[in-house]
C-alpha atoms as a PDB file:
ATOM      1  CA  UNK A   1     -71.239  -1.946  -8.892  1.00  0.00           C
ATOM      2  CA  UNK A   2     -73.006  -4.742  -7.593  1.00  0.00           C
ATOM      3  CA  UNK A   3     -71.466  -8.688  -8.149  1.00  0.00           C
ATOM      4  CA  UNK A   4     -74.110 -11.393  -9.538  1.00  0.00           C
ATOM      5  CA  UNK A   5     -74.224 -14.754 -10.012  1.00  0.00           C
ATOM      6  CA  UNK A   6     -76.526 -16.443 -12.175  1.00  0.00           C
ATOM      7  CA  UNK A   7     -77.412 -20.141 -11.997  1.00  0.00           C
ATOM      8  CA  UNK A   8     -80.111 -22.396 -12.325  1.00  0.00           C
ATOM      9  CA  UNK A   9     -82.231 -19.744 -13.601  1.00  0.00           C
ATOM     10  CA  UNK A  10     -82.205 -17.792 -10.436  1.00  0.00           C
ATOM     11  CA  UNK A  11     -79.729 -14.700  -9.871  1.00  0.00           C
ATOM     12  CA  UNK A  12     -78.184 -13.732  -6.603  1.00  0.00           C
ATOM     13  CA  UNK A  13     -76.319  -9.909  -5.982  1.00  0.00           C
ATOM     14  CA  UNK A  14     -73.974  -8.584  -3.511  1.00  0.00           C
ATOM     15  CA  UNK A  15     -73.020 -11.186  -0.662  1.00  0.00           C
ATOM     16  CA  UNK A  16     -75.970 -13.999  -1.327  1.00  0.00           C
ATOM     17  CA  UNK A  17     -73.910 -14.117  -4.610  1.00  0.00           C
ATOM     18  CA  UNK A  18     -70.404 -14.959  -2.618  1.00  0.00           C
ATOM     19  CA  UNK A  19     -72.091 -17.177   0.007  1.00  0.00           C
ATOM     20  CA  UNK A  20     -74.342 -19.236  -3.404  1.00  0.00           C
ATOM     21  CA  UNK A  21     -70.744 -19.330  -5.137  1.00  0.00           C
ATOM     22  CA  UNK A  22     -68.816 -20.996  -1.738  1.00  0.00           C
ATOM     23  CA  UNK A  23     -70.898 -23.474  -0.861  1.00  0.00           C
ATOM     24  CA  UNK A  24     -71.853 -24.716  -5.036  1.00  0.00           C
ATOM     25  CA  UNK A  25     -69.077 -26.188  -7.258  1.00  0.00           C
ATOM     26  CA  UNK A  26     -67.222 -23.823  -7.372  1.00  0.00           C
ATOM     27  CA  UNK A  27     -66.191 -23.404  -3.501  1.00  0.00           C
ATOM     28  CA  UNK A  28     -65.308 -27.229  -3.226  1.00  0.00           C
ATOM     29  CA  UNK A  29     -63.312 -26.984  -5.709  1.00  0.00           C
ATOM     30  CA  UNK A  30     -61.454 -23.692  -4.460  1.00  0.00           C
ATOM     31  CA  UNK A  31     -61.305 -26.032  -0.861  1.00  0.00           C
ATOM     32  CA  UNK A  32     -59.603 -28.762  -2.060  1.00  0.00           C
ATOM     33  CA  UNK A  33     -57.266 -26.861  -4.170  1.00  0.00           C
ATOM     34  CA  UNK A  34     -56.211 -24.799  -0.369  1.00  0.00           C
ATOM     35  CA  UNK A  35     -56.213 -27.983   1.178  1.00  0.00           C
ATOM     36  CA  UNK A  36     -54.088 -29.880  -0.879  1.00  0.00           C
ATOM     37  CA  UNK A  37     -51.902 -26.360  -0.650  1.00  0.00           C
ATOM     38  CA  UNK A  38     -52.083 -26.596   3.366  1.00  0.00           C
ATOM     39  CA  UNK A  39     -50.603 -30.280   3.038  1.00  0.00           C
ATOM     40  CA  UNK A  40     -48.762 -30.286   0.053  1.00  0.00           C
ATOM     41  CA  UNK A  41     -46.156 -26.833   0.838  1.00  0.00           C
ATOM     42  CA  UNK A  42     -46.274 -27.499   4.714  1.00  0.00           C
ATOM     43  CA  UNK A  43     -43.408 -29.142   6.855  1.00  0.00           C
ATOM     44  CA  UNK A  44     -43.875 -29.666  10.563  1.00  0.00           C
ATOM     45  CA  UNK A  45     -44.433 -27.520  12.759  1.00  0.00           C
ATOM     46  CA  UNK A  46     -46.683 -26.376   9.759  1.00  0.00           C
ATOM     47  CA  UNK A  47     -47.158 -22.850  10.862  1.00  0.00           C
ATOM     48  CA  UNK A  48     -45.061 -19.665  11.136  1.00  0.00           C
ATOM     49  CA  UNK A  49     -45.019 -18.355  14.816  1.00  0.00           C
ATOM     50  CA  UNK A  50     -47.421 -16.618  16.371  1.00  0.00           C
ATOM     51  CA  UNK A  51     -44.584 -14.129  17.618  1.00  0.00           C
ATOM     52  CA  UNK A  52     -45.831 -10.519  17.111  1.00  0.00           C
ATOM     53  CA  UNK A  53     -42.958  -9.497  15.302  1.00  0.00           C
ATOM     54  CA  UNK A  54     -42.215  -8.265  11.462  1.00  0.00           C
ATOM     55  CA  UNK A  55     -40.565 -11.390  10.727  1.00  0.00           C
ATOM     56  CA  UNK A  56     -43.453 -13.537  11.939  1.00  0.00           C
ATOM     57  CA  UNK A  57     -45.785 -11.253   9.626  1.00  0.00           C
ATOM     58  CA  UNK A  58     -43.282 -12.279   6.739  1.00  0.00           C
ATOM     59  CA  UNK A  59     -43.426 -16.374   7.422  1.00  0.00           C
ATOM     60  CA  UNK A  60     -47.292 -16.110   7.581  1.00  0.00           C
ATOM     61  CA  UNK A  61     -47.143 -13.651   4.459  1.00  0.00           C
ATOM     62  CA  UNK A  62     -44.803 -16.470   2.775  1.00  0.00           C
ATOM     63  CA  UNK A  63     -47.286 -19.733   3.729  1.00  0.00           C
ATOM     64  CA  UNK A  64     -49.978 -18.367   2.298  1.00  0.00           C
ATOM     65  CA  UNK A  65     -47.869 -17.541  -0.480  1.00  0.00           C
ATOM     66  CA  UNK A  66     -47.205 -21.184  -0.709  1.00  0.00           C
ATOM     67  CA  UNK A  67     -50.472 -22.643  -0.384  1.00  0.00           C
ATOM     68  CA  UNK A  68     -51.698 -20.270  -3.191  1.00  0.00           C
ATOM     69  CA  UNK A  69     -49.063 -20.691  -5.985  1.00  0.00           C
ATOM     70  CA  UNK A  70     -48.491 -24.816  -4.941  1.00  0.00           C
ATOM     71  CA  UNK A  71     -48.963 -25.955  -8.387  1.00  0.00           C
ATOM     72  CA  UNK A  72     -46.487 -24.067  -9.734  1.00  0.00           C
ATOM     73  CA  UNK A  73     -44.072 -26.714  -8.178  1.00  0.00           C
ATOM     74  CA  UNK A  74     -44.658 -28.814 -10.493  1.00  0.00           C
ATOM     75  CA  UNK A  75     -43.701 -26.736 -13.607  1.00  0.00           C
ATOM     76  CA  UNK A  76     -40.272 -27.056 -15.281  1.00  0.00           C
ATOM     77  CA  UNK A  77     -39.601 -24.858 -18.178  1.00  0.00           C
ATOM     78  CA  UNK A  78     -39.016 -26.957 -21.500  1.00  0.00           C
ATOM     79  CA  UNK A  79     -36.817 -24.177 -22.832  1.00  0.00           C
ATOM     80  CA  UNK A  80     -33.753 -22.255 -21.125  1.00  0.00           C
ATOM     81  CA  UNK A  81     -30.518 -19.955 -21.414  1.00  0.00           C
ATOM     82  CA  UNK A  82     -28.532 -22.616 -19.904  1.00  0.00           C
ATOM     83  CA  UNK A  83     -28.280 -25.592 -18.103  1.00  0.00           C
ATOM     84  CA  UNK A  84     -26.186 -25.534 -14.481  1.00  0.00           C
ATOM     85  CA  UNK A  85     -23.596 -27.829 -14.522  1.00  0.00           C
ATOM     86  CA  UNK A  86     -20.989 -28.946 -11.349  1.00  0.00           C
ATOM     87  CA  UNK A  87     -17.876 -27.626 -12.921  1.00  0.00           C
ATOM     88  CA  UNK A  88     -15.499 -27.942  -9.228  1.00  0.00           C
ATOM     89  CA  UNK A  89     -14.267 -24.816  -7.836  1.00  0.00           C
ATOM     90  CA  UNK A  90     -11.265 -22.131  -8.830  1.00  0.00           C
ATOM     91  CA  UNK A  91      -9.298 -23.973  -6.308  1.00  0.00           C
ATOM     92  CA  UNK A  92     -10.207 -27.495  -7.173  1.00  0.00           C
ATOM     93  CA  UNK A  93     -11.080 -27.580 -11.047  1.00  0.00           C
END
């Protein structure tokens, strides 16, 4: 199975069709949207460390987590069980 990309009235297949679809439209768009993810989800020092170690695969696994999913930061459900409320503590009511 071969990917195509039509536009213009010429068609492109395989990777001429990835390369025509990053550099049209479609890739600046998909460039800001990472960028603004870069900036928006990232606190100094910005980037996991470069330690080769399990838990420096996770922070790099979890940043580009964050960059990908960044809009859904923005979204708060209208609708829910329940709403938290400070109610003290068993020893302080």
């Amino acid at each position: 199975m071969s990917f195509t990309y039509t536009r213009g009235g010429s068609t492109s297949k395989g990777i001429a069709a990835w390369i025509r679809i990053l550099f049209g439209p479609i890739g600046i768009i998909l460039a800001i949207y990472f960028l603004i993810g870069v900036f928006h989800n990232t606190a100094p020092p910005h980037f996991p460390s470069t330690a080769a170690s399990f838990t420096s695969l996770h922070s790099w696994i979890q940043y580009f987590i964050s960059i990908f999913f960044w809009p859904l930061s923005y979204w708060h459900p209208l609708l829910s069980v329940g709403k938290w409320t400070v109610t003290g503590s068993i020893i302080f009511p």
